[in-house]
Protein backbone atom coordinates (compact mmCIF):
# COMPACT_ATOMS: atom_id res chain seq x y z
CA UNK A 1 -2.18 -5.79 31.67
CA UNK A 2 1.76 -6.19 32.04
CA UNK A 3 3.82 -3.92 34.45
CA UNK A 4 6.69 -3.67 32.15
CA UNK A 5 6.35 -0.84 29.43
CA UNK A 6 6.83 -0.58 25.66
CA UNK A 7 10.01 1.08 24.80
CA UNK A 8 10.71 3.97 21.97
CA UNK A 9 13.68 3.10 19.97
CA UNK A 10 13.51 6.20 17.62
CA UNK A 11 12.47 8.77 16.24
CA UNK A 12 11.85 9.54 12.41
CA UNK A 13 12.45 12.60 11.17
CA UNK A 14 12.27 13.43 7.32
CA UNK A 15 15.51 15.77 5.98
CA UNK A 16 16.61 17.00 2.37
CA UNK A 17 19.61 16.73 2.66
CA UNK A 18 21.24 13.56 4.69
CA UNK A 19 24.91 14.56 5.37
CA UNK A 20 24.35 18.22 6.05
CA UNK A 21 21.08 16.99 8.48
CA UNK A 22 23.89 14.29 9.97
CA UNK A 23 26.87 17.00 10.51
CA UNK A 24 24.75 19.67 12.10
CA UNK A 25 23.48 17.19 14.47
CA UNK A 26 26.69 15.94 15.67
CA UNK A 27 28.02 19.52 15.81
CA UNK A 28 25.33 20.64 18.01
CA UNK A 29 24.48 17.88 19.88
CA UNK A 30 26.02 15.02 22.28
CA UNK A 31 25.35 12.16 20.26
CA UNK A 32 26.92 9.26 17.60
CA UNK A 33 26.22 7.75 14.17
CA UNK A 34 25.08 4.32 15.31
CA UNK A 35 24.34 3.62 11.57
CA UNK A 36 24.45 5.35 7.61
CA UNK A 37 24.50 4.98 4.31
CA UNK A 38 23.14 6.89 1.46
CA UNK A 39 19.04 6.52 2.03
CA UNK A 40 19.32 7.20 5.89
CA UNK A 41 20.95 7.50 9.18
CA UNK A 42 20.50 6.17 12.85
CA UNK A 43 21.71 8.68 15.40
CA UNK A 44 22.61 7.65 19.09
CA UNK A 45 21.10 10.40 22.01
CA UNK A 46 21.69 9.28 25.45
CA UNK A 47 17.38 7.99 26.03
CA UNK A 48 16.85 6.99 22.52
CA UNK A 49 17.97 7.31 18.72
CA UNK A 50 16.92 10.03 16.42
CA UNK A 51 16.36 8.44 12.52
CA UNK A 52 17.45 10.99 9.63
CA UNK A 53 15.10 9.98 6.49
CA UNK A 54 14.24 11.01 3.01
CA UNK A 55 10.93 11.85 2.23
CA UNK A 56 10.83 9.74 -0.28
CA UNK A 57 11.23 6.27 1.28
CA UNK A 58 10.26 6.62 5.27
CA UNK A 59 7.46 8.71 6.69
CA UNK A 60 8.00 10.61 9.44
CA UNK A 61 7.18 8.06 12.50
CA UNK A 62 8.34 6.95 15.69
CA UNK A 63 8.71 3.16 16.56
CA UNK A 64 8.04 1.05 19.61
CA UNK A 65 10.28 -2.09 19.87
CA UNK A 66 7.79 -5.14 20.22
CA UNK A 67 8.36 -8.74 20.17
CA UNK A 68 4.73 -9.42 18.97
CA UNK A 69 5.11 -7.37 15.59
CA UNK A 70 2.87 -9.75 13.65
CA UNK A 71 0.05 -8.73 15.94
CA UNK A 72 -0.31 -5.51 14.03
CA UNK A 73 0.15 -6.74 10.61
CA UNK A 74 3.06 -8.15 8.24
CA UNK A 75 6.05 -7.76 9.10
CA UNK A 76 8.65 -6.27 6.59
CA UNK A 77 12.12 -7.31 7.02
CA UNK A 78 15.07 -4.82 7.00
CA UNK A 79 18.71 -4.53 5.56
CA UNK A 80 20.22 -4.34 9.39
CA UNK A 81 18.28 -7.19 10.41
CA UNK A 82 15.43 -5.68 12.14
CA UNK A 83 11.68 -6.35 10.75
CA UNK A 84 8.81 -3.95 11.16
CA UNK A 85 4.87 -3.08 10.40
CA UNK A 86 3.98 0.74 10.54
CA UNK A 87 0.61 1.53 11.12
CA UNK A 88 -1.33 4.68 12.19
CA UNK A 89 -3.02 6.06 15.12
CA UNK A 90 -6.04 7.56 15.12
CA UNK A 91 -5.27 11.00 13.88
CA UNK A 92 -3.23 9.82 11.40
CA UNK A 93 0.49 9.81 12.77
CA UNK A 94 2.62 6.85 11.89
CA UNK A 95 4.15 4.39 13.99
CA UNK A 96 6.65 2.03 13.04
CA UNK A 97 6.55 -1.25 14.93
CA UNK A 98 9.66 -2.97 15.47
CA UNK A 99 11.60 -5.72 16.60
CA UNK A 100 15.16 -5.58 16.87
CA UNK A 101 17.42 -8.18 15.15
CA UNK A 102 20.14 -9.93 17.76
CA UNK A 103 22.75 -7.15 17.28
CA UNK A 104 20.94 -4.72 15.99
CA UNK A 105 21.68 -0.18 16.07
């Protein structure tokens, strides 16, 4: 077994409304849009980053940064240059597998 633990690179949350989810989050919080366009937004906390989503094109998930993605399935390539596989645990909560691009959010 390794010594050196998996990381958490976000969470997912699902919101209805993007820019009002984005402004009330950087009103009452400490934190920074690391990324967003129209479908979603990456938002940078101090430990890790907090992912505004519709409901309509992410589930709500969190994702562990892995090198060995393909492990757990096919990976799916992203518009910011990361690729990922979501799969489930055993009660059913998602969890998005990732590995980061070079430069990625």
């Amino acid at each position: 077994m390794s010594n050196t633990l998996d990381h958490i690179h976000h969470i997912a949350l699902q919101v209805e409304d993007l820019d009002d989810s984005v402004a009330w989050y950087l009103t009452n919080f400490a934190c920074e849009i690391a990324y967003q366009d129209k479908s979603w937004a990456l938002l940078k906390f101090g430990n890790l980053s907090l992912a505004l989503v519709h409901p309509d094109q992410h589930p709500p998930h969190f994702a562990v940064t892995r090198e060995d993605i393909t492990s757990f399935g096919t990976a799916v390539p992203h518009r910011d240059g990361t690729s990922s596989v979501y799969i489930q645990d055993p009660n059913g909560n998602n969890i998005e597998i990732l590995k980061l691009a070079d430069s990625t959010i």
